[in-house]
Protein backbone atom coordinates (compact mmCIF):
# COMPACT_ATOMS: atom_id res chain seq x y z
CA UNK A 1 106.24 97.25 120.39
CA UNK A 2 107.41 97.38 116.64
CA UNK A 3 110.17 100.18 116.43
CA UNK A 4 111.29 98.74 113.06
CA UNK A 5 111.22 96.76 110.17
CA UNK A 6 112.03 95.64 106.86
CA UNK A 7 110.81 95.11 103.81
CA UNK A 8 113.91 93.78 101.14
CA UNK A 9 111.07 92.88 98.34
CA UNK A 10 110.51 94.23 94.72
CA UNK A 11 107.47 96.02 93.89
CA UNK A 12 106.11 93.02 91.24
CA UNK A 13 106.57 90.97 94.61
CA UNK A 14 103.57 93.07 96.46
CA UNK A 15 101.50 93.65 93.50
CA UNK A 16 101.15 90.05 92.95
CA UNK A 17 100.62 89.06 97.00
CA UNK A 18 97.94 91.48 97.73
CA UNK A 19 96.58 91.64 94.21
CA UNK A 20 97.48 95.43 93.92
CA UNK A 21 97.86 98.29 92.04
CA UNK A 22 100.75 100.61 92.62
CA UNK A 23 100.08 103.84 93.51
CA UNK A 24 102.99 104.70 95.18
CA UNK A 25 105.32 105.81 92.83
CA UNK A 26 108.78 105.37 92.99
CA UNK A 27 110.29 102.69 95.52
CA UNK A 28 113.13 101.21 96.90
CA UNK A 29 113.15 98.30 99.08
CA UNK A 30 115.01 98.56 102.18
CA UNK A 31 116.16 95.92 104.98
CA UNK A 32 115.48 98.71 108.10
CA UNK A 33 112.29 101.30 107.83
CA UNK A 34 111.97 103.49 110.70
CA UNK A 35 109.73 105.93 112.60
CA UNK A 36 108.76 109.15 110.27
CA UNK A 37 110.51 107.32 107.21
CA UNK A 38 108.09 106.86 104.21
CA UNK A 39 106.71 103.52 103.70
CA UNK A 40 104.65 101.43 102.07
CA UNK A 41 100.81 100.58 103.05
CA UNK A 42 98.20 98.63 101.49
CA UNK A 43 94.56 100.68 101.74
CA UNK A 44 91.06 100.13 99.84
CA UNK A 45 89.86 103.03 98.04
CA UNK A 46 87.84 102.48 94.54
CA UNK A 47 90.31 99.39 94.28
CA UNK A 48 93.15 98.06 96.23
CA UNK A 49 96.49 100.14 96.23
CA UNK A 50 99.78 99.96 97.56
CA UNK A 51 100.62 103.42 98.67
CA UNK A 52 103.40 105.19 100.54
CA UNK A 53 102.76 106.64 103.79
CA UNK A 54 104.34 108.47 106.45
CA UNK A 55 104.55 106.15 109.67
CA UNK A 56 103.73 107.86 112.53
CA UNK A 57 100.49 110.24 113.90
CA UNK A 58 101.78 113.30 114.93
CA UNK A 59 101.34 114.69 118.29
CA UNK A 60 100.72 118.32 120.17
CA UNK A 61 102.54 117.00 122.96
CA UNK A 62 106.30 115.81 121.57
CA UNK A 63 108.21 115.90 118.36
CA UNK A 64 108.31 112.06 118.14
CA UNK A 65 105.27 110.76 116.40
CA UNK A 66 102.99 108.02 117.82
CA UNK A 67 104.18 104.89 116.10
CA UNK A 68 102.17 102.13 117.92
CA UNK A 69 98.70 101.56 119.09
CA UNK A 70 97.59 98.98 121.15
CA UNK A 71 95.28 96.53 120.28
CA UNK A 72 93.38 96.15 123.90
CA UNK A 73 92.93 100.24 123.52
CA UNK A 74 92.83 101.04 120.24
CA UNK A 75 88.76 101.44 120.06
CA UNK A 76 88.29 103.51 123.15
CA UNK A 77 91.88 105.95 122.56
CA UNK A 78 90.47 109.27 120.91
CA UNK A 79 93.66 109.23 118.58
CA UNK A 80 92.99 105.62 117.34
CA UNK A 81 89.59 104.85 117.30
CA UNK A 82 87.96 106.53 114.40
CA UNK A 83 90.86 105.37 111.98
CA UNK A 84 90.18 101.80 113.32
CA UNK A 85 86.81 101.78 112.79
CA UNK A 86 87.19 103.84 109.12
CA UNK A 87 90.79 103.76 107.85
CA UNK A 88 92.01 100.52 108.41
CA UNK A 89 95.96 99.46 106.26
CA UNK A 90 97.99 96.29 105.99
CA UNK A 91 101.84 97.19 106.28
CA UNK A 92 103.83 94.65 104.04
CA UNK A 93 107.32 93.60 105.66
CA UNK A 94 109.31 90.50 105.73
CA UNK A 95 110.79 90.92 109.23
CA UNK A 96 110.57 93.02 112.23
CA UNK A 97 113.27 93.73 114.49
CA UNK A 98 112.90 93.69 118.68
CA UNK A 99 115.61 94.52 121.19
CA UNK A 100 116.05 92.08 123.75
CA UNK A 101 117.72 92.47 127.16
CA UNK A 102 120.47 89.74 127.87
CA UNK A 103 122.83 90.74 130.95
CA UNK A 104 121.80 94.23 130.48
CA UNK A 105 123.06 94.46 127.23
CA UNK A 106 120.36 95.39 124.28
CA UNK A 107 120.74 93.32 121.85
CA UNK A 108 118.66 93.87 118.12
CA UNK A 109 116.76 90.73 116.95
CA UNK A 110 115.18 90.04 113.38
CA UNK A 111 112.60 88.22 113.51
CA UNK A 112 110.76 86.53 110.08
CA UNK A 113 107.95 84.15 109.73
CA UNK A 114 108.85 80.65 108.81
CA UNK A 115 108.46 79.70 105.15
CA UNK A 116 106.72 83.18 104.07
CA UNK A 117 108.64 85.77 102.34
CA UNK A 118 106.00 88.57 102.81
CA UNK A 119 103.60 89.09 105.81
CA UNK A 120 100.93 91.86 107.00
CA UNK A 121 101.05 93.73 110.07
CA UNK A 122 97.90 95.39 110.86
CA UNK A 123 98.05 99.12 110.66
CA UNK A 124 95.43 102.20 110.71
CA UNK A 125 96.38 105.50 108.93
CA UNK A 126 94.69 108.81 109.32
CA UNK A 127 95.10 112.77 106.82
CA UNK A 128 96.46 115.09 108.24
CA UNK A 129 97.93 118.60 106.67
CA UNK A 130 101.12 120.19 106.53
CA UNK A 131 100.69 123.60 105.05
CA UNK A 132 99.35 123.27 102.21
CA UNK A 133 99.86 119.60 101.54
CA UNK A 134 97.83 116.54 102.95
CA UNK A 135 99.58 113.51 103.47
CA UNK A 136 98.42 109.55 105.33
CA UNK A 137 100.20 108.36 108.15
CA UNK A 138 100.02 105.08 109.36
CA UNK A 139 100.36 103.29 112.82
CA UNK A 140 101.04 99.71 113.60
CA UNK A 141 99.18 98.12 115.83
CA UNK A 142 100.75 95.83 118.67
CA UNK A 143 99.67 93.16 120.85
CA UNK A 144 100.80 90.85 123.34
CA UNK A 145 103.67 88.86 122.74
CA UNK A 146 102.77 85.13 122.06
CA UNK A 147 104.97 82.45 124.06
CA UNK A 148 107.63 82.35 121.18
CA UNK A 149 108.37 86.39 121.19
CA UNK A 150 107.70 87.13 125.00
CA UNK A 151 110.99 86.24 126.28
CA UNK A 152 112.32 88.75 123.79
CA UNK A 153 109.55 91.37 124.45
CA UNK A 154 106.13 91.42 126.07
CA UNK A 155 104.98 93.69 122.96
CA UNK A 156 104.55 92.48 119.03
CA UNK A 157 102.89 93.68 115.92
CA UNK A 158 99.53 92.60 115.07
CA UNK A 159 100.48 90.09 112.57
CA UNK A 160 97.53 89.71 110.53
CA UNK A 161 96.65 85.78 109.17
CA UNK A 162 96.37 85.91 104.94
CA UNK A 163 92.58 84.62 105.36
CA UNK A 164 91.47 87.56 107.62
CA UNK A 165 93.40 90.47 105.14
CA UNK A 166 90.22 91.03 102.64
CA UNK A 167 87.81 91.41 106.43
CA UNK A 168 90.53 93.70 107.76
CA UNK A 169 90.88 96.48 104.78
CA UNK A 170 86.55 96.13 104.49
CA UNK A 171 85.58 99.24 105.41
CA UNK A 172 81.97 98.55 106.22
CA UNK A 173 83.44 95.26 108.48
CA UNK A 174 82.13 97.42 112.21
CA UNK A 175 81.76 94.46 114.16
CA UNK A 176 84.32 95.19 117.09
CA UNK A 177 84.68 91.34 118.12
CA UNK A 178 85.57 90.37 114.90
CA UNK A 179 88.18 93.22 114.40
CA UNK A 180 89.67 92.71 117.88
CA UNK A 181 89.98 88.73 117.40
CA UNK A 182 91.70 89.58 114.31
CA UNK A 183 94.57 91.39 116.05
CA UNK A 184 95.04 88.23 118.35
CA UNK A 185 98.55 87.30 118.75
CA UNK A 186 99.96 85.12 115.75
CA UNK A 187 100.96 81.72 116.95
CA UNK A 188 103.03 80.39 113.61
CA UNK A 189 106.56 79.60 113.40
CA UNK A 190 108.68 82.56 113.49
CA UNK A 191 112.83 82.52 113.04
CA UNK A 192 114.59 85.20 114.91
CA UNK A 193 118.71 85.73 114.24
């Protein structure tokens, strides 16, 4: 599960890692980004942007939006499946925060990557329309909790390895095993406080 995260980084900061142009307008960077909260995405259109969506799919069924898909489902789920296979987004944080159980207490972890001030979670986003307005929203996708998470949580995000990026925003990459080996769980070295 990824419920929320952070992203404490200037602007200049993203445009350089993913070799970007901002199309988001005006930001703020912010050490907790939650569910329905605007946020930034990077997408391929004509070039590479970095572009501030809405995270969370809306549903018919509750007022909470669908923040999460997961990785084993995500290409056979009606609600996820065309936006993997079409509209595919890197979400740019610096940590993510899990709750973890200890003597029935919740208790809020951050957790960061070792040595790497910026890493990509894998995300999809999809259009929708609110009046007359269209807006993206964005989900991030989770996986199964590598050794070093799973005694906080069973759940993580689809932390995406820098080499695989470029192959993960290609929209006419359609080869399901090498999409669904990308989402793997991340084994590197990850500090949680």
């Amino acid at each position: 599960m990824c419920g929320r995260y952070s992203l404490d980084k200037d602007m200049e900061d993203l445009i350089i890692r993913y070799k970007a142009v901002n199309k988001a307008g005006e930001y703020s960077p912010k050490s907790e980004i939650f569910p329905a909260e605007k946020a930034l995405a990077v997408v391929e259109f004509d070039e590479r942007e970095i572009r501030s969506l809405k995270w969370g799919f809306p549903t018919n069924f509750s007022k909470r939006p669908l923040i999460n898909a997961r990785s084993e489902t995500i290409d056979k789920k009606d609600t996820f499946r065309d936006a993997f296979f079409n509209r595919r987004c890197i979400i740019p944080v610096d940590s993510y925060y899990e709750w973890q159980e200890v003597n029935g207490k919740k208790i809020k972890r951050r957790i960061s990557l070792d040595g790497t001030s910026i890493f990509s979670l894998a995300g999809i986003y999809n259009v929708y329309t609110l009046g007359l307005e269209k807006y993206l929203s964005f989900v991030i996708i989770t996986t199964a909790a590598n050794p070093k998470i799973a005694s906080i949580h069973d759940r993580m995000p689809s932390i995406l390895e820098k080499e695989v990026e470029d192959i993960w925003l290609d929209k006419g990459e359609e080869n399901i095993n090498v999409l669904k080996d990308i989402l793997r769980s991340f084994n590197g070295d990850f500090i949680v406080s």
